[in-house]
Protein backbone atom coordinates (compact mmCIF):
# COMPACT_ATOMS: atom_id res chain seq x y z
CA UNK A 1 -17.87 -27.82 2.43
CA UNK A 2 -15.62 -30.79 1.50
CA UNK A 3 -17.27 -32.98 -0.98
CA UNK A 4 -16.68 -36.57 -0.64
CA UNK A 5 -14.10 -38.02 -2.98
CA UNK A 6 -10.21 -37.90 -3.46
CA UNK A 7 -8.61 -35.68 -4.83
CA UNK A 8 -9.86 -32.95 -2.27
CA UNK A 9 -12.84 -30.67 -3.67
CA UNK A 10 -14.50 -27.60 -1.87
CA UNK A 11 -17.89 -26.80 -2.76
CA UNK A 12 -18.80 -22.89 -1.47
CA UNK A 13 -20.61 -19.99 -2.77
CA UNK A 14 -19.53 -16.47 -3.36
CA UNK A 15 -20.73 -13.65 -0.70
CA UNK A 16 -20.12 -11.19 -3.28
CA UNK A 17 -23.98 -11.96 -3.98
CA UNK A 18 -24.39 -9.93 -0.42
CA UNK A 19 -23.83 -6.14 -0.95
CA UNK A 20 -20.86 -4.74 1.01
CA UNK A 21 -17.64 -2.50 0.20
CA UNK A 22 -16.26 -1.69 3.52
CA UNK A 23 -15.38 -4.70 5.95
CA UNK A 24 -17.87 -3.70 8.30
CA UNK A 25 -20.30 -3.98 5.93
CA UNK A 26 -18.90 -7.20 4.68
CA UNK A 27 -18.74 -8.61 7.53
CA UNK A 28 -22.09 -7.76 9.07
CA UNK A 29 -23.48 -9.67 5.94
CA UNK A 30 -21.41 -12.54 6.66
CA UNK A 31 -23.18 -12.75 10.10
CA UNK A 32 -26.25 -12.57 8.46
CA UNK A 33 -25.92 -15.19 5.84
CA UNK A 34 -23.33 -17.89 6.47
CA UNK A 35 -24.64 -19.06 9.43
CA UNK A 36 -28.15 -19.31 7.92
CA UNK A 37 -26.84 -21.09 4.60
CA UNK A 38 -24.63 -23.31 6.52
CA UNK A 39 -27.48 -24.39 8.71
CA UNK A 40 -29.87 -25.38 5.25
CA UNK A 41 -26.67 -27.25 3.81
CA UNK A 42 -24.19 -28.72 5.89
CA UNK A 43 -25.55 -28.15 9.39
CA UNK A 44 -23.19 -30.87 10.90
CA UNK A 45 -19.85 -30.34 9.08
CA UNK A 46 -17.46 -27.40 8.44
CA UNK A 47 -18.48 -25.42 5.94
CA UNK A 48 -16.40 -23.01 3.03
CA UNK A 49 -16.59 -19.87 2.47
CA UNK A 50 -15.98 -17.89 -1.01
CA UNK A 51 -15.07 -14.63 0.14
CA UNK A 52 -15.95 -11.43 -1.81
CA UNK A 53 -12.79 -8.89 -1.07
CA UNK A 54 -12.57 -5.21 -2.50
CA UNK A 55 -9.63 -3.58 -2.57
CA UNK A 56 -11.31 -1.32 0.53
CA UNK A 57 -11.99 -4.12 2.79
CA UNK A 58 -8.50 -6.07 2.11
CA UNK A 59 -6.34 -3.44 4.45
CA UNK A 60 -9.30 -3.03 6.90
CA UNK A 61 -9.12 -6.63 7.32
CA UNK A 62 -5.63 -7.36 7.38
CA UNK A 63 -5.81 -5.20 10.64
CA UNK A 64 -4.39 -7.98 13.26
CA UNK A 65 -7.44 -7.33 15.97
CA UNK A 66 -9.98 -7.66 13.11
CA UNK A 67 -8.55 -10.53 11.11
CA UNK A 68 -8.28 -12.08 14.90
CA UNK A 69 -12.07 -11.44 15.28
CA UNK A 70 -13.02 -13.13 12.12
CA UNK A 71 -10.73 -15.79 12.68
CA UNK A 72 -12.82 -16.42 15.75
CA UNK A 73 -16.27 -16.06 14.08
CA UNK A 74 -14.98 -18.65 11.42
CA UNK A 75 -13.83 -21.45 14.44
CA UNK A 76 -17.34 -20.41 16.45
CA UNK A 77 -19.50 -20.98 13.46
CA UNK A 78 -17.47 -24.29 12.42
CA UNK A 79 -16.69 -21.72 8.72
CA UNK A 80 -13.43 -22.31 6.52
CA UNK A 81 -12.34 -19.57 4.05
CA UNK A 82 -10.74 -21.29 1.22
CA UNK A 83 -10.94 -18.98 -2.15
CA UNK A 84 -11.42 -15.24 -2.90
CA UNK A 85 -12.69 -13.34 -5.28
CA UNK A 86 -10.58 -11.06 -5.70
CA UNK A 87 -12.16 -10.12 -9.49
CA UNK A 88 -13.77 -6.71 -8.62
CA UNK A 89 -11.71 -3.91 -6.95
CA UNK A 90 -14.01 -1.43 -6.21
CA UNK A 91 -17.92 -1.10 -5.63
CA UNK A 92 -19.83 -3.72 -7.05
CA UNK A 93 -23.43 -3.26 -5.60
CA UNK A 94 -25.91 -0.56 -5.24
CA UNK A 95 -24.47 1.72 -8.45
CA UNK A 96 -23.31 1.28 -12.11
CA UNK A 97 -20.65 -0.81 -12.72
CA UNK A 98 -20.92 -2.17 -16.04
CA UNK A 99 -17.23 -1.94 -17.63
CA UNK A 100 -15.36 -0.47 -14.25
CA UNK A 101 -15.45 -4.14 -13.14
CA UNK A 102 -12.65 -4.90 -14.80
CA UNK A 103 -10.46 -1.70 -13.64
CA UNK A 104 -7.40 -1.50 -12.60
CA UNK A 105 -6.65 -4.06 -15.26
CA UNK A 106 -3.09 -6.62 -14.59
CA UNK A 107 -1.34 -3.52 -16.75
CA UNK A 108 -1.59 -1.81 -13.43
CA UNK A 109 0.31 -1.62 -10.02
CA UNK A 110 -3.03 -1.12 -8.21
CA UNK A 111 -3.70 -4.60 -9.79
CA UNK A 112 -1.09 -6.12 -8.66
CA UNK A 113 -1.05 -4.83 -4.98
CA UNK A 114 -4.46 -6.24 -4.38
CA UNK A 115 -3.97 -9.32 -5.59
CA UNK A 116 -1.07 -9.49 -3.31
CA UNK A 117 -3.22 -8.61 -0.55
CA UNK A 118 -5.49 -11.05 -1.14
CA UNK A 119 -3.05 -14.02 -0.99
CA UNK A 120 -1.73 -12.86 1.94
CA UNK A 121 -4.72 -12.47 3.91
CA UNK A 122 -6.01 -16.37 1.93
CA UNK A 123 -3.11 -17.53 3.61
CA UNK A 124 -3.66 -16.30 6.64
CA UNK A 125 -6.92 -17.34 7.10
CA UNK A 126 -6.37 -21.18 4.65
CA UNK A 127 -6.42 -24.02 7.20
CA UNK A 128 -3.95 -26.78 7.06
CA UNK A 129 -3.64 -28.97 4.16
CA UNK A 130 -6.08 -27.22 1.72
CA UNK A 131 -5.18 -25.34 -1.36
CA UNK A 132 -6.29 -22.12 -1.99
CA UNK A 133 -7.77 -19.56 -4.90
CA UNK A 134 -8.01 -15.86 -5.58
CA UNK A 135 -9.78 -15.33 -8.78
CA UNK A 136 -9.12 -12.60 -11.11
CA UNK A 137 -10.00 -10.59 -13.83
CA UNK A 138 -8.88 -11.72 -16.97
CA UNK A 139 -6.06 -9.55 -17.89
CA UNK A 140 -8.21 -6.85 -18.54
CA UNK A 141 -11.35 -5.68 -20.56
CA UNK A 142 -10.42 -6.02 -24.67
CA UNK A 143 -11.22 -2.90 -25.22
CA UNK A 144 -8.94 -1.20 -22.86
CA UNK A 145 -6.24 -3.11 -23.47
CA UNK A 146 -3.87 -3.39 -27.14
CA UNK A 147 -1.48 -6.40 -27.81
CA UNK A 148 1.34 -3.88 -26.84
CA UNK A 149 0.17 -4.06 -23.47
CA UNK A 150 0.57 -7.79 -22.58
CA UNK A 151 4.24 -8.12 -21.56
CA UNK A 152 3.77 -5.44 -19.14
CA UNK A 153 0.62 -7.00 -17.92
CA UNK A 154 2.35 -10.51 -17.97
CA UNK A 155 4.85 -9.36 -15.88
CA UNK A 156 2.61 -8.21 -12.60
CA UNK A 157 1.11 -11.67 -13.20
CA UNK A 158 4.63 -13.32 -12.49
CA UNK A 159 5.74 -10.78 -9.81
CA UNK A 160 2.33 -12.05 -8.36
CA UNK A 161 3.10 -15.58 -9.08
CA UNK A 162 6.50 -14.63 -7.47
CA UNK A 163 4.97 -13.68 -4.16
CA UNK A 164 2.71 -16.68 -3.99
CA UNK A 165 6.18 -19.22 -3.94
CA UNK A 166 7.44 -16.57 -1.07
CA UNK A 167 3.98 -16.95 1.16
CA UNK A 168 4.12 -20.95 0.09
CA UNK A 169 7.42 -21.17 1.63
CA UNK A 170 6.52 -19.19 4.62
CA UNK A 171 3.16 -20.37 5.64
CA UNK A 172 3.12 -23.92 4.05
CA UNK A 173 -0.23 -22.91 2.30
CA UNK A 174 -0.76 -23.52 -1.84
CA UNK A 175 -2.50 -20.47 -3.19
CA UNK A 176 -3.54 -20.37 -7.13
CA UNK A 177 -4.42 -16.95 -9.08
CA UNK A 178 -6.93 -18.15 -10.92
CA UNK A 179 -7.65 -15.84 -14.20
CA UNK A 180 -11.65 -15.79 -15.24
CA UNK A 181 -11.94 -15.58 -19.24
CA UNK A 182 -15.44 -13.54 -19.65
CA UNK A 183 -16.69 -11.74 -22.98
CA UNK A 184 -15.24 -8.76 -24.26
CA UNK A 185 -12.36 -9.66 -22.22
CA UNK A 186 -8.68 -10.25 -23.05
CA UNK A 187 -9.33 -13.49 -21.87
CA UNK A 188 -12.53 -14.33 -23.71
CA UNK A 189 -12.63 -17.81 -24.65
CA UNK A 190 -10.51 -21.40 -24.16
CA UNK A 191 -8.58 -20.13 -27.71
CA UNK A 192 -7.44 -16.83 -26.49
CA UNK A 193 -6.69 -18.45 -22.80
CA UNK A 194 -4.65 -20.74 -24.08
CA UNK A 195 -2.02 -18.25 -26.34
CA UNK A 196 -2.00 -15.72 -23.47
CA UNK A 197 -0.44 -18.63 -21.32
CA UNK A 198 1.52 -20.24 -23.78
CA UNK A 199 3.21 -16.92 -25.47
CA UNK A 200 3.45 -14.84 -22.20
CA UNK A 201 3.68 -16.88 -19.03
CA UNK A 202 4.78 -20.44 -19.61
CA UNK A 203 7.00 -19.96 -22.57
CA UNK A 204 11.25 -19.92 -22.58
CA UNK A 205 11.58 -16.09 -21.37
CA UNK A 206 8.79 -15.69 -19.04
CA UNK A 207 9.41 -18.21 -17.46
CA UNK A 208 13.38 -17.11 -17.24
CA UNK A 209 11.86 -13.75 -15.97
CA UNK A 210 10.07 -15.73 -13.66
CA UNK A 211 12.93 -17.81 -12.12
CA UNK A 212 15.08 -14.47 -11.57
CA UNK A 213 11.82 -13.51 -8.97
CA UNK A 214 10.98 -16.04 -7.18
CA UNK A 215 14.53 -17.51 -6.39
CA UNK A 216 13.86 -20.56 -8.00
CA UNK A 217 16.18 -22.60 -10.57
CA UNK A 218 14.45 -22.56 -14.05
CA UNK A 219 14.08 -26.35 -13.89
CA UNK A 220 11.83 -25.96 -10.98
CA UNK A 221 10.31 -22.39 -12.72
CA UNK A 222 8.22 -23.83 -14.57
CA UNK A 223 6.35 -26.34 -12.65
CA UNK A 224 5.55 -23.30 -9.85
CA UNK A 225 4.74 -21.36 -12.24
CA UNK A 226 1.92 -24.04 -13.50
CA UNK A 227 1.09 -24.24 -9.88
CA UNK A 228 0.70 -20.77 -8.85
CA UNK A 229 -1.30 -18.75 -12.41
CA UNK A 230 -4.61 -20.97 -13.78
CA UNK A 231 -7.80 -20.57 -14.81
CA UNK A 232 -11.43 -20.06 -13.29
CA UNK A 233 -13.27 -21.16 -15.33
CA UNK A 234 -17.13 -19.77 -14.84
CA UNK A 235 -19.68 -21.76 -16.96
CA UNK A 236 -22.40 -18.75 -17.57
CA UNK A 237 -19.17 -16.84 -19.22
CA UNK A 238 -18.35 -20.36 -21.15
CA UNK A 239 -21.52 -21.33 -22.15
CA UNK A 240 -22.41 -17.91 -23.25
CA UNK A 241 -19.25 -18.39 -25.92
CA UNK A 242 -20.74 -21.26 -27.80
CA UNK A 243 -17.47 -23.72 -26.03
CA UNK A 244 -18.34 -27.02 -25.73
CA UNK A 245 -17.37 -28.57 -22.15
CA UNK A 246 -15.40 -31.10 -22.82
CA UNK A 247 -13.75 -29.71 -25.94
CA UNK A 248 -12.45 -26.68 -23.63
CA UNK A 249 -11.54 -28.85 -20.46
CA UNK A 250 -9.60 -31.29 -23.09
CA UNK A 251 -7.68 -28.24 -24.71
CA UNK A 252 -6.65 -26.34 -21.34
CA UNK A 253 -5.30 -29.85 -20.11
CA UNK A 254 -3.57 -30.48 -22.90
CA UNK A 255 -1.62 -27.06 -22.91
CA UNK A 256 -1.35 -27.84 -19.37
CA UNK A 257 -3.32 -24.80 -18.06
CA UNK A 258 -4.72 -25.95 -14.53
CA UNK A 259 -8.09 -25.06 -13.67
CA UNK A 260 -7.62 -23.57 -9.70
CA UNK A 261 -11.28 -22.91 -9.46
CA UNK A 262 -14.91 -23.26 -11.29
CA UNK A 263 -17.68 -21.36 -11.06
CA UNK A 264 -21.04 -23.14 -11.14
CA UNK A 265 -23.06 -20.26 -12.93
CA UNK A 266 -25.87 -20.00 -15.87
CA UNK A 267 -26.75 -17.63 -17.86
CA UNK A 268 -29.87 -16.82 -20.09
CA UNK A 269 -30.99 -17.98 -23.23
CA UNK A 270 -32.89 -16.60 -25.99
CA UNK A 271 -34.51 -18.70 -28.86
CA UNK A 272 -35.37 -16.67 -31.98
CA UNK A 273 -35.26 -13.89 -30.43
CA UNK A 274 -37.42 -11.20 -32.40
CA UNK A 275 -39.09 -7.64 -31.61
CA UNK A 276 -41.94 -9.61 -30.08
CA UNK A 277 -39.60 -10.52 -27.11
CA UNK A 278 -38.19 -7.12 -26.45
CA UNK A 279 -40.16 -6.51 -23.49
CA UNK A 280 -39.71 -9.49 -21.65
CA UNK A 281 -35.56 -9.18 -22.29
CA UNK A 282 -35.88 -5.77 -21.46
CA UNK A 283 -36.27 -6.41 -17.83
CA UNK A 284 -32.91 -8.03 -17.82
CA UNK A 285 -31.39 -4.74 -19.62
CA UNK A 286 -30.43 -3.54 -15.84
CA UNK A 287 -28.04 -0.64 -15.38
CA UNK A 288 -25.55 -2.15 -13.16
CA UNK A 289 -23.37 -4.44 -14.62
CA UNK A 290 -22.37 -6.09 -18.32
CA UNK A 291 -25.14 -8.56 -19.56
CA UNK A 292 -22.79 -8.92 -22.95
CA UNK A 293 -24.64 -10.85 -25.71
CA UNK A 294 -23.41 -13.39 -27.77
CA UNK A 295 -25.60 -14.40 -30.87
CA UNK A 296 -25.14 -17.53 -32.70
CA UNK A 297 -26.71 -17.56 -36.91
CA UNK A 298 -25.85 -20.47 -38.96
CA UNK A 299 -22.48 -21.21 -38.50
CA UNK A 300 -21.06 -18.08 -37.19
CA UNK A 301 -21.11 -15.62 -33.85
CA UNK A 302 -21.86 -12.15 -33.62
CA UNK A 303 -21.01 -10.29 -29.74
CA UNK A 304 -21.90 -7.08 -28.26
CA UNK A 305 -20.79 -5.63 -25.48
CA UNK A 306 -24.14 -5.33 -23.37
CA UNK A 307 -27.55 -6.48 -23.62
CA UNK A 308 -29.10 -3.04 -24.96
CA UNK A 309 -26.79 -2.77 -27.62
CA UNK A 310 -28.40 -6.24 -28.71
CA UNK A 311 -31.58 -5.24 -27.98
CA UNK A 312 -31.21 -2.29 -30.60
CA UNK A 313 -30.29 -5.13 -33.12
CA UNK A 314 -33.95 -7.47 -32.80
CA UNK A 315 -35.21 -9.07 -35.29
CA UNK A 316 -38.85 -8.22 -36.69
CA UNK A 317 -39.45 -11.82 -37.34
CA UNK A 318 -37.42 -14.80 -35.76
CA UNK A 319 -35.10 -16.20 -38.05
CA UNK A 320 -33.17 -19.18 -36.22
CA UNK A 321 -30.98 -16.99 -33.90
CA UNK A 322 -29.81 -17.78 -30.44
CA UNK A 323 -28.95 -15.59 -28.27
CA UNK A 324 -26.57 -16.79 -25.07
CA UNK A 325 -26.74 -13.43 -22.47
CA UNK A 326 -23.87 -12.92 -19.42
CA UNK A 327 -26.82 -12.76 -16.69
CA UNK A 328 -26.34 -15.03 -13.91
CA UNK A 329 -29.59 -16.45 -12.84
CA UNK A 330 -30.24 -19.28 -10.52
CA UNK A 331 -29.01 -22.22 -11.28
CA UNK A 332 -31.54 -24.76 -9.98
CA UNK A 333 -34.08 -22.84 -12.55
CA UNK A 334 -34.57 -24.88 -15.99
CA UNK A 335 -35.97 -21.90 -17.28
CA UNK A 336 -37.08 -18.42 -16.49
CA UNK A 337 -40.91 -16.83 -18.02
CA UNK A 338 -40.30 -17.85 -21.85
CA UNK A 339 -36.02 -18.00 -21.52
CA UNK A 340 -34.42 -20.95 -20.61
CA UNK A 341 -30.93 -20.75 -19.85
CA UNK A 342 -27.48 -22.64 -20.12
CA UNK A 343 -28.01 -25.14 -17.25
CA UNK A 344 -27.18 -27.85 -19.52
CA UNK A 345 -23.99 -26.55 -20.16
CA UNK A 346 -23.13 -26.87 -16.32
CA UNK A 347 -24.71 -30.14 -15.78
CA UNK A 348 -22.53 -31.52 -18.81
CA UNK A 349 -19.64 -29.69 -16.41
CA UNK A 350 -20.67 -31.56 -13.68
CA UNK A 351 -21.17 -34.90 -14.61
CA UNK A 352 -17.06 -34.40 -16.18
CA UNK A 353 -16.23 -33.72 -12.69
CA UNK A 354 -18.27 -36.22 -11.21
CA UNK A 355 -16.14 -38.61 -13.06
CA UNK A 356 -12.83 -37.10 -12.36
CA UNK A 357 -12.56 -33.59 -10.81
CA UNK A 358 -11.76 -30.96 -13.01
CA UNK A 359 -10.95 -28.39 -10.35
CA UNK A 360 -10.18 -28.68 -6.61
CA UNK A 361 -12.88 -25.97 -6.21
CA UNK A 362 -16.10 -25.04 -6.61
CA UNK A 363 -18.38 -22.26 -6.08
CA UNK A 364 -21.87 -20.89 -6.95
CA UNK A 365 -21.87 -17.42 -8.22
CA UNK A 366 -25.44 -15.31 -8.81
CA UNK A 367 -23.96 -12.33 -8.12
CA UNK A 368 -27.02 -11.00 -10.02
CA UNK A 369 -29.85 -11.71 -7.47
CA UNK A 370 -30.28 -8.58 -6.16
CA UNK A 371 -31.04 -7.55 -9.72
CA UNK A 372 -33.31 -10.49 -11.59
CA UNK A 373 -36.84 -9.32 -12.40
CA UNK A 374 -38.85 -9.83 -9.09
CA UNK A 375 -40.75 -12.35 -10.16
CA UNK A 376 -37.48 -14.51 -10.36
CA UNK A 377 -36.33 -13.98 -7.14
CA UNK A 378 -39.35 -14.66 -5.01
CA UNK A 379 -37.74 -16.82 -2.20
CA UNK A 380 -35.30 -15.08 0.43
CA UNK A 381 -31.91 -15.01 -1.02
CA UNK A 382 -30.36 -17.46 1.80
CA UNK A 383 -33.17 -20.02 0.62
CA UNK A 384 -31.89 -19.55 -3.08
CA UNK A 385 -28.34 -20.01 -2.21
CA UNK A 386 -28.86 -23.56 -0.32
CA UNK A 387 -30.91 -24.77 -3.32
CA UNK A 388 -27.98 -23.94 -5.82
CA UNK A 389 -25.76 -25.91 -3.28
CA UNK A 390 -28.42 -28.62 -2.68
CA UNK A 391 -28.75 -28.61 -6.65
CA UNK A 392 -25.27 -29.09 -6.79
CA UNK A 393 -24.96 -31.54 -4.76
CA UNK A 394 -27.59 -33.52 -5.63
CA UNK A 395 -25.81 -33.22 -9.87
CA UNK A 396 -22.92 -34.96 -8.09
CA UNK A 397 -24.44 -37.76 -6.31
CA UNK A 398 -23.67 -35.97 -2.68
């Protein structure tokens, strides 16, 4: 939904909480829900949608009678699609993902051709005179990737950026890739962010490389090329590395990294965490995707790649540990049993945009409901989503 204001800002959630690989599935979930959220949240305006694609479901939907159909769904239901997330490629519900999340990484053509497809079907679907995202892993996972695979990497990312001035000139619509720094990624924090852009996409040669693609002079290169690569920047994945809000907003503007989307996320924290609180954490030690674990001692930061790995590192006796854990849980919940988690973070986010937006979109992503101990997820899952939104909303003074 639009959120009062200027500059423009879309406020959505992200259907990849609903399970679905195929269209057909995809779609019969979007049936289900949307209309349902919609109706506890903006029953009398338009409402956006933050569409889950996988790389199975973009060419299925591209078909012209069923991207005709949904169109029609999408006028019927008074529904605007507005961003993708176009982060996972293949399955992402029902089996073990964990790792295979981030595969095919930007090293590969795979990569590439789906993000393509994405934009193409964004713009098809974008209405008039609203911008639009397609979020994206961030370059890859670290420990797939070495430093000698970057320029190739950076170069799908500007044949990419490439094809988004072709559809903008075509269609009239704005679309920005927006890449989502997580842990154990390439992209991992604001730091690392930061030097990928500045040494492989926005300095002297890239950008060059970038001119020769698009058809552009390099005068005009450069400020495209700003338009068309950013950031989404999820605050579970930032909070969970220890940034401080405004520090990392003040250092991607500065280095004049846009931020295309946010994601409104939490994730879950641990004080002094000890053997006495194994059990309890190791309900959240689920089997389907990355809960990485970053643990703050003193002054310094220790990671690991997934929660069990942590778990085999407890503690007998707490010791002034923290422990910030890559689970999305709801973000209307202060706290969950004897956890809290990293609301704060994203009500410090809010209140920045409240003042002056930080992003021209926003969406809630708890991709992680079907999985949170039962006792956390006792209300039907379209009641949870409208109380994020209704949180939300309610943060901004909406």
């Amino acid at each position: 939904m639009r959120l009062i204001g200027s500059p423009r800002t879309d406020l959505t959630y992200c259907t990849n909480i609903h399970p679905g690989e195929g269209w057909a599935e995809i779609r019969a979930q979007l049936g289900r829900h949307l209309p349902a959220v919609k109706a506890r949240v903006a029953p009398a305006q338009p409402f956006g949608v933050g569409l889950r694609m996988s790389g199975r479901a973009a060419p299925e939907l591209a078909e012209p009678e069923t991207l005709e159909e949904f169109r029609a769904f999408l006028a019927a239901e008074g529904l605007y699609v507005f961003t993708i997330n176009g982060f996972p490629y293949g399955a992402f519900h029902g089996e073990r993902v964990k790792e295979r999340v981030y595969r095919p990484d930007w090293r590969a053509s795979e990569r590439l051709a789906y993000a393509d497809a994405c934009a193409h079907l964004l713009a098809a679907l974008l209405p008039k005179g609203i911008e639009g995202s397609v979020s994206t892993v961030p370059v890859g996972y670290k420990a797939d990737m070495a430093a000698g695979d970057m320029p190739g990497a950076a170069e799908h990312l500007l044949r990419h950026a490439a094809t988004l001035v072709g559809l903008e000139r075509v269609t009239g619509r704005t679309i920005a890739l927006a890449l989502e720094p997580e842990p154990y990624c390439v992209l991992e924090t604001v730091t690392e962010a930061v030097a990928f852009f500045k040494t492989h996409l926005f300095a002297a040669a890239p950008v060059r490389r970038f001119a020769d693609l698009a058809g552009l002079g390099v005068g005009e290169a450069e400020g495209a090329l700003r338009r068309h690569l950013g950031l989404c920047l999820d605050a579970c994945h930032a909070a969970v590395e220890f940034e401080d809000p405004d520090d990392a907003l003040d250092r991607l503007d500065a280095a004049g990294i846009r931020i295309a989307k946010v994601q409104l996320s939490a994730g879950l924290v641990v004080e002094d965490p000890s053997t006495a609180t194994h059990a309890a954490l190791a309900a959240f030690a689920e089997d389907s995707y990355l809960h990485q674990v970053v643990e703050r001692h003193g002054d310094g930061l220790l990671r690991y790649p997934d929660l069990p790995d942590a778990l085999d590192r407890l503690p007998e006796e707490p010791d002034g540990r923290e422990w910030r854990i890559h689970f999305h849980v709801p973000i209307w919940a202060e706290r969950l049993g004897t956890f809290a988690s990293t609301r704060p973070w994203l009500e410090r986010l809010l209140e920045r945009h409240r003042q002056l937006p930080v992003a021209p979109h926003l969406e809630v992503e708890t991709y992680t409901w079907d999985v949170l101990p039962a006792e956390h997820r006792a209300v039907p899952v379209d009641e949870a989503i409208a109380r994020e939104l209704l949180w939300v909303r309610q943060r901004l003074g909406i």
